[in-house]
PDB file of N, CA and C in Angstrom:
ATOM      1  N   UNK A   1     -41.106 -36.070 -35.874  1.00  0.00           N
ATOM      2  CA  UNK A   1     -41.868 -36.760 -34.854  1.00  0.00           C
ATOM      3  C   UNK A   1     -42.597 -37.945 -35.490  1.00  0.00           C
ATOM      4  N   UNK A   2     -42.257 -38.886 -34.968  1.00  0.00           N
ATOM      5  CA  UNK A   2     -43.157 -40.525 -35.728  1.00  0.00           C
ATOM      6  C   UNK A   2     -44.582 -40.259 -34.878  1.00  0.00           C
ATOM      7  N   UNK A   3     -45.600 -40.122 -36.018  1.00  0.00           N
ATOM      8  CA  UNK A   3     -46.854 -40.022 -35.638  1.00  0.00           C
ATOM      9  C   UNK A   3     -47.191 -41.284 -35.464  1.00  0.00           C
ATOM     10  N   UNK A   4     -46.507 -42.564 -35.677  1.00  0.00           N
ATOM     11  CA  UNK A   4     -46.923 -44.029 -35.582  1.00  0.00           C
ATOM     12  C   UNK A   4     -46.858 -44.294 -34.126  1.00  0.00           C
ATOM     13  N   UNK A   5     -45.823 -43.574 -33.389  1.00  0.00           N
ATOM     14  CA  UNK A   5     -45.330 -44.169 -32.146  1.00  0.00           C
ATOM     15  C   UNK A   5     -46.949 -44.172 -31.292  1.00  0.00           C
ATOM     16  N   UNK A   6     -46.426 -45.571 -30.094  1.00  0.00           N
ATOM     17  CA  UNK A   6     -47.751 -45.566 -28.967  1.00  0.00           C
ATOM     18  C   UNK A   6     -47.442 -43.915 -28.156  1.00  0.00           C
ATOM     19  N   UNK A   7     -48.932 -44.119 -27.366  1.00  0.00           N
ATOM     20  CA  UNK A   7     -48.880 -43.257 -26.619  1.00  0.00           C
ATOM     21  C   UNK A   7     -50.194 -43.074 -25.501  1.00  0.00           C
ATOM     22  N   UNK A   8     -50.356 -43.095 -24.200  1.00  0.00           N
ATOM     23  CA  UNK A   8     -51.192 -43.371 -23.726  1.00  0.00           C
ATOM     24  C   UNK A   8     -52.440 -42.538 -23.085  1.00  0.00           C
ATOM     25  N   UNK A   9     -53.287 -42.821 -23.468  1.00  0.00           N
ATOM     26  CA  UNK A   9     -54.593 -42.236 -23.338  1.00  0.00           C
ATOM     27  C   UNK A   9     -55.970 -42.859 -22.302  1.00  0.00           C
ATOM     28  N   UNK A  10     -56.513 -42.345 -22.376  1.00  0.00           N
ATOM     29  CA  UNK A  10     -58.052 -42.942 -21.896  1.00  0.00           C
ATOM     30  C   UNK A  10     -59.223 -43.726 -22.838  1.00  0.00           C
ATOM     31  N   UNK A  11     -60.311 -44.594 -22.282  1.00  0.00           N
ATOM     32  CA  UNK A  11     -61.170 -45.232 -23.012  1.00  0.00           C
ATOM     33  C   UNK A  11     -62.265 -43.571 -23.040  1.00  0.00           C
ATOM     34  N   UNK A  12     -62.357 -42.982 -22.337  1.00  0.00           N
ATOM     35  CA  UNK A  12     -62.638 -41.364 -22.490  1.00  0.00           C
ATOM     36  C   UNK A  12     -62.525 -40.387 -23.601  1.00  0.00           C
ATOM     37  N   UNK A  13     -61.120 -40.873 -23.917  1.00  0.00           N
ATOM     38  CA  UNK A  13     -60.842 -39.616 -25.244  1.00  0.00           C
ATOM     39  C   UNK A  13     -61.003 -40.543 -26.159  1.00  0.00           C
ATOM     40  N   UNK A  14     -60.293 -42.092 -26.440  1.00  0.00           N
ATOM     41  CA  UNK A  14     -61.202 -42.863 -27.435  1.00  0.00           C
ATOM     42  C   UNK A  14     -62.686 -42.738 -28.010  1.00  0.00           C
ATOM     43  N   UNK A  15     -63.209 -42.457 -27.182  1.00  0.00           N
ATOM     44  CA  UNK A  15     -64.863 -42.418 -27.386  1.00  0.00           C
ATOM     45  C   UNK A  15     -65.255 -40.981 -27.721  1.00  0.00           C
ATOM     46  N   UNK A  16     -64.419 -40.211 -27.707  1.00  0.00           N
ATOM     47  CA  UNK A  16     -64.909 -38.587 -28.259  1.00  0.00           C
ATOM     48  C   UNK A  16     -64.213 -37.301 -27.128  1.00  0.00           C
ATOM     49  N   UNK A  17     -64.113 -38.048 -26.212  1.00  0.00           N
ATOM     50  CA  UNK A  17     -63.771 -36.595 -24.950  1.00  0.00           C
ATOM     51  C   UNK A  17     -62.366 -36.117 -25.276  1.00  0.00           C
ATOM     52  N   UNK A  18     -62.607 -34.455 -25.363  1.00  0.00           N
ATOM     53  CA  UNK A  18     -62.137 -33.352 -25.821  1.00  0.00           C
ATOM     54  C   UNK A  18     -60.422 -33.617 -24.818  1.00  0.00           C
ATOM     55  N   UNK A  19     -59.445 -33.529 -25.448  1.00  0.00           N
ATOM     56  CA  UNK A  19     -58.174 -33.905 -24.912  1.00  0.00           C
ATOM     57  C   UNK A  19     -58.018 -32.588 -24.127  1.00  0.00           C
ATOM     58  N   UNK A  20     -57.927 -32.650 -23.029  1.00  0.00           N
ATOM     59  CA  UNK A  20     -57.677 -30.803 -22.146  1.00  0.00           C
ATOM     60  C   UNK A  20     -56.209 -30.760 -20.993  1.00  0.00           C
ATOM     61  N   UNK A  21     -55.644 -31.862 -21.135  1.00  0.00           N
ATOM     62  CA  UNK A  21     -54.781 -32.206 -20.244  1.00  0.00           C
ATOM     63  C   UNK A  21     -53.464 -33.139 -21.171  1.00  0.00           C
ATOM     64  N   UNK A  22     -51.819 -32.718 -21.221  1.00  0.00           N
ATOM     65  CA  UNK A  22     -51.011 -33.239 -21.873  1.00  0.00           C
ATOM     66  C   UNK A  22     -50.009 -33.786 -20.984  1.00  0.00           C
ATOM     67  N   UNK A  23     -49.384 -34.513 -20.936  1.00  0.00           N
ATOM     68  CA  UNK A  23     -47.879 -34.519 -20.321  1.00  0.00           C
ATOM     69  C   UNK A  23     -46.796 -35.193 -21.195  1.00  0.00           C
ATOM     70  N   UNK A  24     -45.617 -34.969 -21.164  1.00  0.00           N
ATOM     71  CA  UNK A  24     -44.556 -35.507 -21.985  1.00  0.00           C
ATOM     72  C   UNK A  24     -43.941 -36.130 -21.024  1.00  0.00           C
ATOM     73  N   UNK A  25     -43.859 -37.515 -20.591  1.00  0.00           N
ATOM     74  CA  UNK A  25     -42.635 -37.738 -19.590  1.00  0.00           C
ATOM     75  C   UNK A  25     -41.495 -38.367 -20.589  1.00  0.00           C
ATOM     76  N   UNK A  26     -40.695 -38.986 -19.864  1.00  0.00           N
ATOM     77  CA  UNK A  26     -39.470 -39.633 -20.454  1.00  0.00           C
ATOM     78  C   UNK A  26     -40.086 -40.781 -21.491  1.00  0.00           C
ATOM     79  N   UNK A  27     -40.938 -41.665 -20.505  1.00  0.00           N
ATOM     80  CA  UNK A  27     -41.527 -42.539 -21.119  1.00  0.00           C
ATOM     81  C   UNK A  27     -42.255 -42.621 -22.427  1.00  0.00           C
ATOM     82  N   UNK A  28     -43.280 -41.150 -22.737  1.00  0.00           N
ATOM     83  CA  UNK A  28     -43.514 -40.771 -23.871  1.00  0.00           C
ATOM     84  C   UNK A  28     -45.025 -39.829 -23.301  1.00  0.00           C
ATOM     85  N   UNK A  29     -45.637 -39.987 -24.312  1.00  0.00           N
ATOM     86  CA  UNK A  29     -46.730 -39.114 -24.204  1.00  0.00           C
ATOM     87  C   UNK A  29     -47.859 -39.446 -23.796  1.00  0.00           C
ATOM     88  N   UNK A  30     -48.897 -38.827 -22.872  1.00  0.00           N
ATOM     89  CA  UNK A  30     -50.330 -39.234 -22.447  1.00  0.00           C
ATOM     90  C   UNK A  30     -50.776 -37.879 -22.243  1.00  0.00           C
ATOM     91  N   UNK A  31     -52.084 -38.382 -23.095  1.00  0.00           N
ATOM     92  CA  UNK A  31     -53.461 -37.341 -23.165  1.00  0.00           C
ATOM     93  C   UNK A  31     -54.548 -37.672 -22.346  1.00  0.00           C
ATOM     94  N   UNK A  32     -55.228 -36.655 -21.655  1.00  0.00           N
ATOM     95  CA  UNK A  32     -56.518 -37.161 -20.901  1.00  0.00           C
ATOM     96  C   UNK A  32     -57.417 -36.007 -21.164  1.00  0.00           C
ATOM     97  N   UNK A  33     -58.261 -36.382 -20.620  1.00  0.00           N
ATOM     98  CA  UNK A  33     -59.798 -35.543 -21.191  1.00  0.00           C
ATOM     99  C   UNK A  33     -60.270 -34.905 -19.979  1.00  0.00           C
ATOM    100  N   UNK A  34     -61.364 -34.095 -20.007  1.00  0.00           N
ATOM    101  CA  UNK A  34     -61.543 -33.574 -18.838  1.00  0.00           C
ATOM    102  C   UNK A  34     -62.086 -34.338 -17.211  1.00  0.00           C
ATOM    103  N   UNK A  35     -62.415 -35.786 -17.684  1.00  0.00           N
ATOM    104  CA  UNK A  35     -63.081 -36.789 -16.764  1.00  0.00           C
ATOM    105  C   UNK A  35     -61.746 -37.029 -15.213  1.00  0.00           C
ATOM    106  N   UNK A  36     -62.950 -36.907 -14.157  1.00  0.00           N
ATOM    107  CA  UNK A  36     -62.004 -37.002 -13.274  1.00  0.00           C
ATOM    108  C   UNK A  36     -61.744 -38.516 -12.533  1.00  0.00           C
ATOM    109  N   UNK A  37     -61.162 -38.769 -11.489  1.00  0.00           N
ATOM    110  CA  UNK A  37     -60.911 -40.446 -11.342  1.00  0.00           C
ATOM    111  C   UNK A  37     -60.802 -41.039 -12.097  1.00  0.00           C
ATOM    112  N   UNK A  38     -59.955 -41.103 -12.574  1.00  0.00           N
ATOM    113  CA  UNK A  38     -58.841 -42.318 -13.673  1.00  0.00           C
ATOM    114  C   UNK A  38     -58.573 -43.493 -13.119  1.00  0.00           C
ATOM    115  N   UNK A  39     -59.401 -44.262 -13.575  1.00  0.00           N
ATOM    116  CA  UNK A  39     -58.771 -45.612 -12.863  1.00  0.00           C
ATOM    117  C   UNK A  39     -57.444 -46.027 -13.500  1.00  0.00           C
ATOM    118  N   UNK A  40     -56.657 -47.129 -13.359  1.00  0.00           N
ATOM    119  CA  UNK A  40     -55.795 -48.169 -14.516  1.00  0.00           C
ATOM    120  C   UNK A  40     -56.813 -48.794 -15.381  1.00  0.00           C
ATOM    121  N   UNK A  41     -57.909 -49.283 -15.321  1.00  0.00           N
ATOM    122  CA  UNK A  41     -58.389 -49.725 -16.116  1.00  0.00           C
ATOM    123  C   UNK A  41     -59.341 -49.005 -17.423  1.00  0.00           C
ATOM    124  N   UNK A  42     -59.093 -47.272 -16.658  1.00  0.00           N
ATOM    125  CA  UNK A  42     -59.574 -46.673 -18.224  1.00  0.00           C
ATOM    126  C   UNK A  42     -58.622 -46.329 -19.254  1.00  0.00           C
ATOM    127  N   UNK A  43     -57.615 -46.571 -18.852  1.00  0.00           N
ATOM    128  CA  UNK A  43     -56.463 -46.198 -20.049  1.00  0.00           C
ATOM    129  C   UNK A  43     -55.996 -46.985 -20.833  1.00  0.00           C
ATOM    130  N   UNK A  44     -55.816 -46.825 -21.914  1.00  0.00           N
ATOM    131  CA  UNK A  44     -55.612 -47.646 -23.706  1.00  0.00           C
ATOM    132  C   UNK A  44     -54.472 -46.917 -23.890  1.00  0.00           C
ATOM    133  N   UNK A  45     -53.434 -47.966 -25.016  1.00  0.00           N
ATOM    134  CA  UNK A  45     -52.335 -47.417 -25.958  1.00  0.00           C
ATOM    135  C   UNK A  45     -52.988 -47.227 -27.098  1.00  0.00           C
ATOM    136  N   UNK A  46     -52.341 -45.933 -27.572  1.00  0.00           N
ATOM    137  CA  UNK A  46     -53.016 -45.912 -29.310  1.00  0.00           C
ATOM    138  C   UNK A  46     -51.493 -45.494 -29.717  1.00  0.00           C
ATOM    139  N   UNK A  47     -51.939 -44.598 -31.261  1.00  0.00           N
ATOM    140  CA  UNK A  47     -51.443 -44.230 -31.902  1.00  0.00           C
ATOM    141  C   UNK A  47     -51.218 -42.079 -31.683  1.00  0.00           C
ATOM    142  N   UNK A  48     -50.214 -41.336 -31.371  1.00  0.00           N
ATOM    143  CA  UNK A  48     -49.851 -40.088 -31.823  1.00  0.00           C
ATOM    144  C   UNK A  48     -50.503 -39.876 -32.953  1.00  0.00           C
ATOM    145  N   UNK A  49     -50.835 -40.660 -33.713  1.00  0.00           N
ATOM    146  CA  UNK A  49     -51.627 -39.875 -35.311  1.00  0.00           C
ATOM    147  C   UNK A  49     -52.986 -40.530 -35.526  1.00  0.00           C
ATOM    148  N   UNK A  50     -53.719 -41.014 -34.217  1.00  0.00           N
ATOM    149  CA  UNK A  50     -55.356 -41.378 -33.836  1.00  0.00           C
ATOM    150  C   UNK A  50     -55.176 -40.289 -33.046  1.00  0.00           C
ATOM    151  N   UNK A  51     -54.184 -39.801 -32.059  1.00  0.00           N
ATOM    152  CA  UNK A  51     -54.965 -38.766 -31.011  1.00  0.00           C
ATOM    153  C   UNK A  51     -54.794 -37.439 -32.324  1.00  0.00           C
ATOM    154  N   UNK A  52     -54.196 -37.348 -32.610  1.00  0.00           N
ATOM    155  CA  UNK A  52     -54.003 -35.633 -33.540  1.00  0.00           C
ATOM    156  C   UNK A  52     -55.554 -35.943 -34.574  1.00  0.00           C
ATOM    157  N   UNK A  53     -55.669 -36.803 -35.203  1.00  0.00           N
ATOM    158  CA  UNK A  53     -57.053 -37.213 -36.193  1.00  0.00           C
ATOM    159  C   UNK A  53     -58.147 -37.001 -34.861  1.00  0.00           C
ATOM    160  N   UNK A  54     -58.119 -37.605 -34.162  1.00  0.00           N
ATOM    161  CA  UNK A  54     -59.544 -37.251 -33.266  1.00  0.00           C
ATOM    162  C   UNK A  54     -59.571 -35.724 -32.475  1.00  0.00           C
ATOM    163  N   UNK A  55     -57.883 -35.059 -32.393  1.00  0.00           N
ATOM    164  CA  UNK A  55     -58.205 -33.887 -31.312  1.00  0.00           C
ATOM    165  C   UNK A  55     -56.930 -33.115 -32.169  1.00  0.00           C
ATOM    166  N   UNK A  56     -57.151 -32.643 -32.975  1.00  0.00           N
ATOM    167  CA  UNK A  56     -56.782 -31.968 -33.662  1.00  0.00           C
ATOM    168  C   UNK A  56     -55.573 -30.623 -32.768  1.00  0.00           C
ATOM    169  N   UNK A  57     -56.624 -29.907 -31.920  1.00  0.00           N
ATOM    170  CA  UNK A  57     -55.997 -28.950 -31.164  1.00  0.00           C
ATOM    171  C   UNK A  57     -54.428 -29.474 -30.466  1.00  0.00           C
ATOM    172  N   UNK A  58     -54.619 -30.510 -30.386  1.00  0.00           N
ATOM    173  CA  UNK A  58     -53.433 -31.017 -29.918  1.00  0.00           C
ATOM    174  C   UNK A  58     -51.862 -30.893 -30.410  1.00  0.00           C
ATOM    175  N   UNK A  59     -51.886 -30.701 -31.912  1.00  0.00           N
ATOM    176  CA  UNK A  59     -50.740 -30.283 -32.669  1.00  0.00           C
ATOM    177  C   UNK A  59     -50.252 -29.298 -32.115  1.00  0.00           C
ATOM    178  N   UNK A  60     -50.830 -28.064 -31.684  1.00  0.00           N
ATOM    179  CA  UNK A  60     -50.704 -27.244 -31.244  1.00  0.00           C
ATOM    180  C   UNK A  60     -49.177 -27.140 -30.380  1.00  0.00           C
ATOM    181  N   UNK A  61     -49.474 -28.094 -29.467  1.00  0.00           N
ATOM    182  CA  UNK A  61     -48.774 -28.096 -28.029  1.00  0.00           C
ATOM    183  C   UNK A  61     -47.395 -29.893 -27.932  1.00  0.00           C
ATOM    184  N   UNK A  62     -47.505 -30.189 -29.356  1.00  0.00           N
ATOM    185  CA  UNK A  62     -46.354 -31.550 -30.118  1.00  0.00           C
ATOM    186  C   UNK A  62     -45.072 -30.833 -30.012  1.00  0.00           C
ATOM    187  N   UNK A  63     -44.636 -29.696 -29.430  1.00  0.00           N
ATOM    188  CA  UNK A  63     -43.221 -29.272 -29.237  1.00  0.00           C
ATOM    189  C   UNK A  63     -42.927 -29.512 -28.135  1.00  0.00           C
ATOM    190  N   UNK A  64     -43.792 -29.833 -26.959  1.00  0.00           N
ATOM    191  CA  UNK A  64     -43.487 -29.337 -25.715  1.00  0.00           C
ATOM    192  C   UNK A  64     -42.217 -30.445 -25.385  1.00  0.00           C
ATOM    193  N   UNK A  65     -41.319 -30.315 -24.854  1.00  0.00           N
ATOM    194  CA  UNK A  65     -40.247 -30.394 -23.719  1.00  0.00           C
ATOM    195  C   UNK A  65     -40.677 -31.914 -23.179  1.00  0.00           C
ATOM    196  N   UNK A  66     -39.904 -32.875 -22.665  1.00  0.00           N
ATOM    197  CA  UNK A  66     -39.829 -34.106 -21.816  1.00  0.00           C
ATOM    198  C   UNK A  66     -40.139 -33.577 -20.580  1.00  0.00           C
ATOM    199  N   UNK A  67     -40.819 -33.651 -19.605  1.00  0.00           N
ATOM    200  CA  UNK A  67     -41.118 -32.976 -18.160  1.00  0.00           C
ATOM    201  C   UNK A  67     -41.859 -32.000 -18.246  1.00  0.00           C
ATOM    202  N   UNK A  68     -42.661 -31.738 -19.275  1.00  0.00           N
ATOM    203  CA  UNK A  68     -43.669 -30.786 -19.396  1.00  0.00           C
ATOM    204  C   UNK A  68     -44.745 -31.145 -19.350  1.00  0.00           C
ATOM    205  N   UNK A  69     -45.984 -30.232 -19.106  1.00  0.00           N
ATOM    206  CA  UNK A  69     -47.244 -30.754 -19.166  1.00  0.00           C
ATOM    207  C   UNK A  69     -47.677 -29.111 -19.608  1.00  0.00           C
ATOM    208  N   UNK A  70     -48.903 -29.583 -20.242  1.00  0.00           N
ATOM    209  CA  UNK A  70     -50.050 -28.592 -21.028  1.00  0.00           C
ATOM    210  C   UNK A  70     -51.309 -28.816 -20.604  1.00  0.00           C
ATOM    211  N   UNK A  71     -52.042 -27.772 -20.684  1.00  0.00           N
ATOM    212  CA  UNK A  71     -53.699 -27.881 -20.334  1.00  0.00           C
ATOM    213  C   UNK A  71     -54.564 -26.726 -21.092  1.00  0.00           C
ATOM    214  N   UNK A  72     -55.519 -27.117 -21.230  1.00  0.00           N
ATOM    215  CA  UNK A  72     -56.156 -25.969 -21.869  1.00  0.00           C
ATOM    216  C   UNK A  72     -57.945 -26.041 -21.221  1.00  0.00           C
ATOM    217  N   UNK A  73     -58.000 -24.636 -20.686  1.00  0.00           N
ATOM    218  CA  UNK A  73     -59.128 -24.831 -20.038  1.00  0.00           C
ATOM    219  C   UNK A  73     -60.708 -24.639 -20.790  1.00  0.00           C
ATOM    220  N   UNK A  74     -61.959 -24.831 -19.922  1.00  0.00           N
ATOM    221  CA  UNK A  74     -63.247 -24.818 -20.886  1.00  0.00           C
ATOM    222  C   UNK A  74     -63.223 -23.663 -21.364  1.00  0.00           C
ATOM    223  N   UNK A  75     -63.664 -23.680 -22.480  1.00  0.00           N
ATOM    224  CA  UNK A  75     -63.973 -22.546 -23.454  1.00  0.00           C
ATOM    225  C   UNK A  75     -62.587 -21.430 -23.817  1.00  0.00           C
ATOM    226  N   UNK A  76     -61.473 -22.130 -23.496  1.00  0.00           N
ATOM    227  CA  UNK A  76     -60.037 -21.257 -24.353  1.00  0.00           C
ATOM    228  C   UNK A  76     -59.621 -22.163 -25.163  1.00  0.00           C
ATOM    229  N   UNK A  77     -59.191 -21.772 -26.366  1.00  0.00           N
ATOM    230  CA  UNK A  77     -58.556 -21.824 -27.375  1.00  0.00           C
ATOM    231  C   UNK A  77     -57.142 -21.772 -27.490  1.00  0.00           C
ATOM    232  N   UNK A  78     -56.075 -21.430 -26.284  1.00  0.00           N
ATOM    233  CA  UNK A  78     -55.094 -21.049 -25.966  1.00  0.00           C
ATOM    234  C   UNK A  78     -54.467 -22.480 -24.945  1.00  0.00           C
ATOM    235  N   UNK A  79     -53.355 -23.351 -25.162  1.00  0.00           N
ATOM    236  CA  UNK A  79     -52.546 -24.416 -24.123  1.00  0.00           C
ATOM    237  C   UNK A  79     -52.528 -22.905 -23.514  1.00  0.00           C
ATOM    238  N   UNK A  80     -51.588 -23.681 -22.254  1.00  0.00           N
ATOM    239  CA  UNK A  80     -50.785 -23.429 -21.284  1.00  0.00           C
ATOM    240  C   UNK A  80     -49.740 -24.827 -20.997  1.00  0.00           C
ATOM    241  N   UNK A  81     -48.497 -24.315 -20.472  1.00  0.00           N
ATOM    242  CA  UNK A  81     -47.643 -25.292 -20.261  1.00  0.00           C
ATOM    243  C   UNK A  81     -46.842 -24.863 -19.485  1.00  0.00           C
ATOM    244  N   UNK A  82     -45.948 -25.424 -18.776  1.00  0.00           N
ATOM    245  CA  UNK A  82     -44.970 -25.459 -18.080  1.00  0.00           C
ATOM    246  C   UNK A  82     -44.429 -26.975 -17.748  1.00  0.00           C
ATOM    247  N   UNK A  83     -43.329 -26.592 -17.028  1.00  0.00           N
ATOM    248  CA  UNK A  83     -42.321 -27.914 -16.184  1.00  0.00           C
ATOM    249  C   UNK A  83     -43.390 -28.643 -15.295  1.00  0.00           C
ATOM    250  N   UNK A  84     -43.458 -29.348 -15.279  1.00  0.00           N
ATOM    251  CA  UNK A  84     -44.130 -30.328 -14.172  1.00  0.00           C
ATOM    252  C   UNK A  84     -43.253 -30.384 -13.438  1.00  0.00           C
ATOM    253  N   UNK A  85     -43.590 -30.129 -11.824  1.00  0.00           N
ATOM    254  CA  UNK A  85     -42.668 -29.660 -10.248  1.00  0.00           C
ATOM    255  C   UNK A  85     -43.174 -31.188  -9.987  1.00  0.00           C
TER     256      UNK A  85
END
């Protein structure tokens, strides 16, 4: 897995908020944090190896599937994942 590749995120998890939400589409990967109403204008490209350095837990769930999504709720320690319907 090229930890260099982009991948899209929030100005949210940039700034510290805990990554709790994954999806893999075709396109590639986006992380979001627990903040709700997402505009277009809060989301930034970074780096796969800035989000794993800032949210560590995230390695965790770097296998998942193209059409998948992961979440992990307050206070578990445990993803969850499935197919995105």
């Amino acid at each position: 897995m090229d930890k260099k590749q982009a991948v899209i995120t929030t100005k949210y998890v940039i700034n510290g908020s805990k990554i709790v939400y994954v999806f893999h589409s075709q396109e590639g990967w986006q992380f979001f944090g627990k903040e709700n109403n997402i505009e277009e204008g809060d989301s930034l490209v970074t780096s796969l190896d800035n989000i794993i350095k800032s949210n560590p837990h995230v390695a965790d769930i770097l296998w998942i599937s193209e059409g998948m999504e992961a979440w992990i709720n307050d206070g578990k320690t445990e993803w969850q994942c499935k197919f995105r319907s």
